[in-house]
Protein backbone atom coordinates (compact mmCIF):
# COMPACT_ATOMS: atom_id res chain seq x y z
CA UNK A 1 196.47 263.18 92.08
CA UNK A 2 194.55 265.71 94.36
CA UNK A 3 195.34 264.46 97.51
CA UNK A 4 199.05 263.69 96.63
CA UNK A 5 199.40 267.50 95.43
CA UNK A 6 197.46 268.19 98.68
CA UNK A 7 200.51 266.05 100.86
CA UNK A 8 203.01 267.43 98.71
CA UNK A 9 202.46 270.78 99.62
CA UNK A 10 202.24 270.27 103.75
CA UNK A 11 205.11 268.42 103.64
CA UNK A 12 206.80 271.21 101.71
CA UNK A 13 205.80 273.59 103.71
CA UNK A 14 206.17 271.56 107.25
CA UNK A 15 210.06 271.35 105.26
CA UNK A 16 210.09 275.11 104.88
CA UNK A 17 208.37 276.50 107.67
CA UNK A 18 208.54 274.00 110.27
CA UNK A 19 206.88 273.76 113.48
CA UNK A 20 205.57 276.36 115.72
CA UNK A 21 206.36 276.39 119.57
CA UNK A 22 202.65 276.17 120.37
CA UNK A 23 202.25 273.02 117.98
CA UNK A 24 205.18 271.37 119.51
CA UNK A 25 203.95 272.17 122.94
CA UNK A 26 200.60 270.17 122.27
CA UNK A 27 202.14 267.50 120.73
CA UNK A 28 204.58 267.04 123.66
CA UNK A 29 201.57 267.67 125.67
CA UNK A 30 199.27 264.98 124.46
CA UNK A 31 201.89 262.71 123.90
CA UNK A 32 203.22 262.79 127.53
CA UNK A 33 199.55 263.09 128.83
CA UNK A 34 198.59 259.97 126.36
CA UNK A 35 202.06 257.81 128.10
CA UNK A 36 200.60 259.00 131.78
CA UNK A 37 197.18 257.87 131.34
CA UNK A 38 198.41 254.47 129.59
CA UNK A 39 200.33 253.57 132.27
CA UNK A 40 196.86 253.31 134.80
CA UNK A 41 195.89 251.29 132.51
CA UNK A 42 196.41 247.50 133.68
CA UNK A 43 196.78 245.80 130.68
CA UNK A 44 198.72 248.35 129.22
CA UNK A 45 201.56 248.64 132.11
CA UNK A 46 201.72 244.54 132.27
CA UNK A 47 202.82 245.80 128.14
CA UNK A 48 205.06 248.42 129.11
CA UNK A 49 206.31 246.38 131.78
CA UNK A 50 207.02 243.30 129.53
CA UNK A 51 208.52 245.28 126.76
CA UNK A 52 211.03 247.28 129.54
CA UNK A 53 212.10 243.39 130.71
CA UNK A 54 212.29 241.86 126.62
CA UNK A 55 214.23 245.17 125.95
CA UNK A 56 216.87 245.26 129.47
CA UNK A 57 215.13 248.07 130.35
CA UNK A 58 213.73 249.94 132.82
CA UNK A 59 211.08 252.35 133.99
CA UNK A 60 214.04 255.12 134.11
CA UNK A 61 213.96 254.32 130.21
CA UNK A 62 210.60 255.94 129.49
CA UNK A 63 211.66 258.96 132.39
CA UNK A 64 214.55 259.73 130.31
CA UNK A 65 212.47 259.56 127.32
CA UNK A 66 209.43 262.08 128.23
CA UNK A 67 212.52 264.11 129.64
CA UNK A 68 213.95 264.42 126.14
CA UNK A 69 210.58 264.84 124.94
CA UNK A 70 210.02 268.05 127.11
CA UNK A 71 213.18 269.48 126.26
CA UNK A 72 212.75 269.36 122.67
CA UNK A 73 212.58 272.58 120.18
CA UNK A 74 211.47 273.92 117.51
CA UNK A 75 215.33 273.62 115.76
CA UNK A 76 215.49 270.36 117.02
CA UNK A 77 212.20 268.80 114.66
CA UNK A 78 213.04 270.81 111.82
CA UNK A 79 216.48 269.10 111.58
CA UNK A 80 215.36 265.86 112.56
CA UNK A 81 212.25 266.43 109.39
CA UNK A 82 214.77 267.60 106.95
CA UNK A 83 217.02 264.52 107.41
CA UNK A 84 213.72 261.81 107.52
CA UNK A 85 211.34 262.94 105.42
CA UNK A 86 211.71 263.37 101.79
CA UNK A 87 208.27 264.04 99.70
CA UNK A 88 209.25 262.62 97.02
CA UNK A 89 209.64 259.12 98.77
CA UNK A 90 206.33 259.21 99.90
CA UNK A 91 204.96 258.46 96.14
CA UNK A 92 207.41 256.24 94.35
C-alpha cells in the first residue's frame, strides 16, 4: 500500500505541476541522443529499416518525428498527461 500511495502522489503531482523545461529538455535530449546512437548500430538500423518498409515508411518518418520531438513544450505534455493518465487506473 506504500508504494501505491508513493505512485499516487507523483502522478498527482506530475498532474498538478507538470513538467519543467529543463526535465523536458533531457528527456528530448536522451531520447533523440538514444535514436542517433541506435541507428550506428547494425542490427538495430536492419530493425529500423525493416519496420520503415512493414510500416510504408520512410527514413523522413523518424525526421519528422525527432522534429516534433524538439518542438515540444511544457503545455504540450501536460495536456497530453491529463488526457492519458488517470491514477486511479493504474490500481484497479
Amino acid at each position: 500500500s506504500k508504494v501505491t500511495t508513493a505512485i499516487t502522489e507523483e502522478l498527482d503531482k506530475l498532474l498538478a505541476e507538470g513538467v519543467t523545461e529543463q526535465e523536458l529538455a533531457s528527456a528530448a535530449e536522451g531520447y533523440l541522443q538514444r535514436q542517433e546512437v541506435s541507428r550506428t548500430e547494425d542490427a538495430k538500423l536492419v530493425q529500423i529499416l525493416e519496420d520503415t518498409l512493414y510500416s510504408d515508411r520512410t527514413m523522413a518518418y523518424y525526421a519528422r518525428l525527432e522534429q516534433q520531438i524538439r518542438a515540444l513544450t511544457t503545455d504540450d505534455v501536460a495536456r497530453v498527461l491529463k488526457k492519458h493518465v488517470d491514477p486511479k487506473k493504474f490500481f484497479t
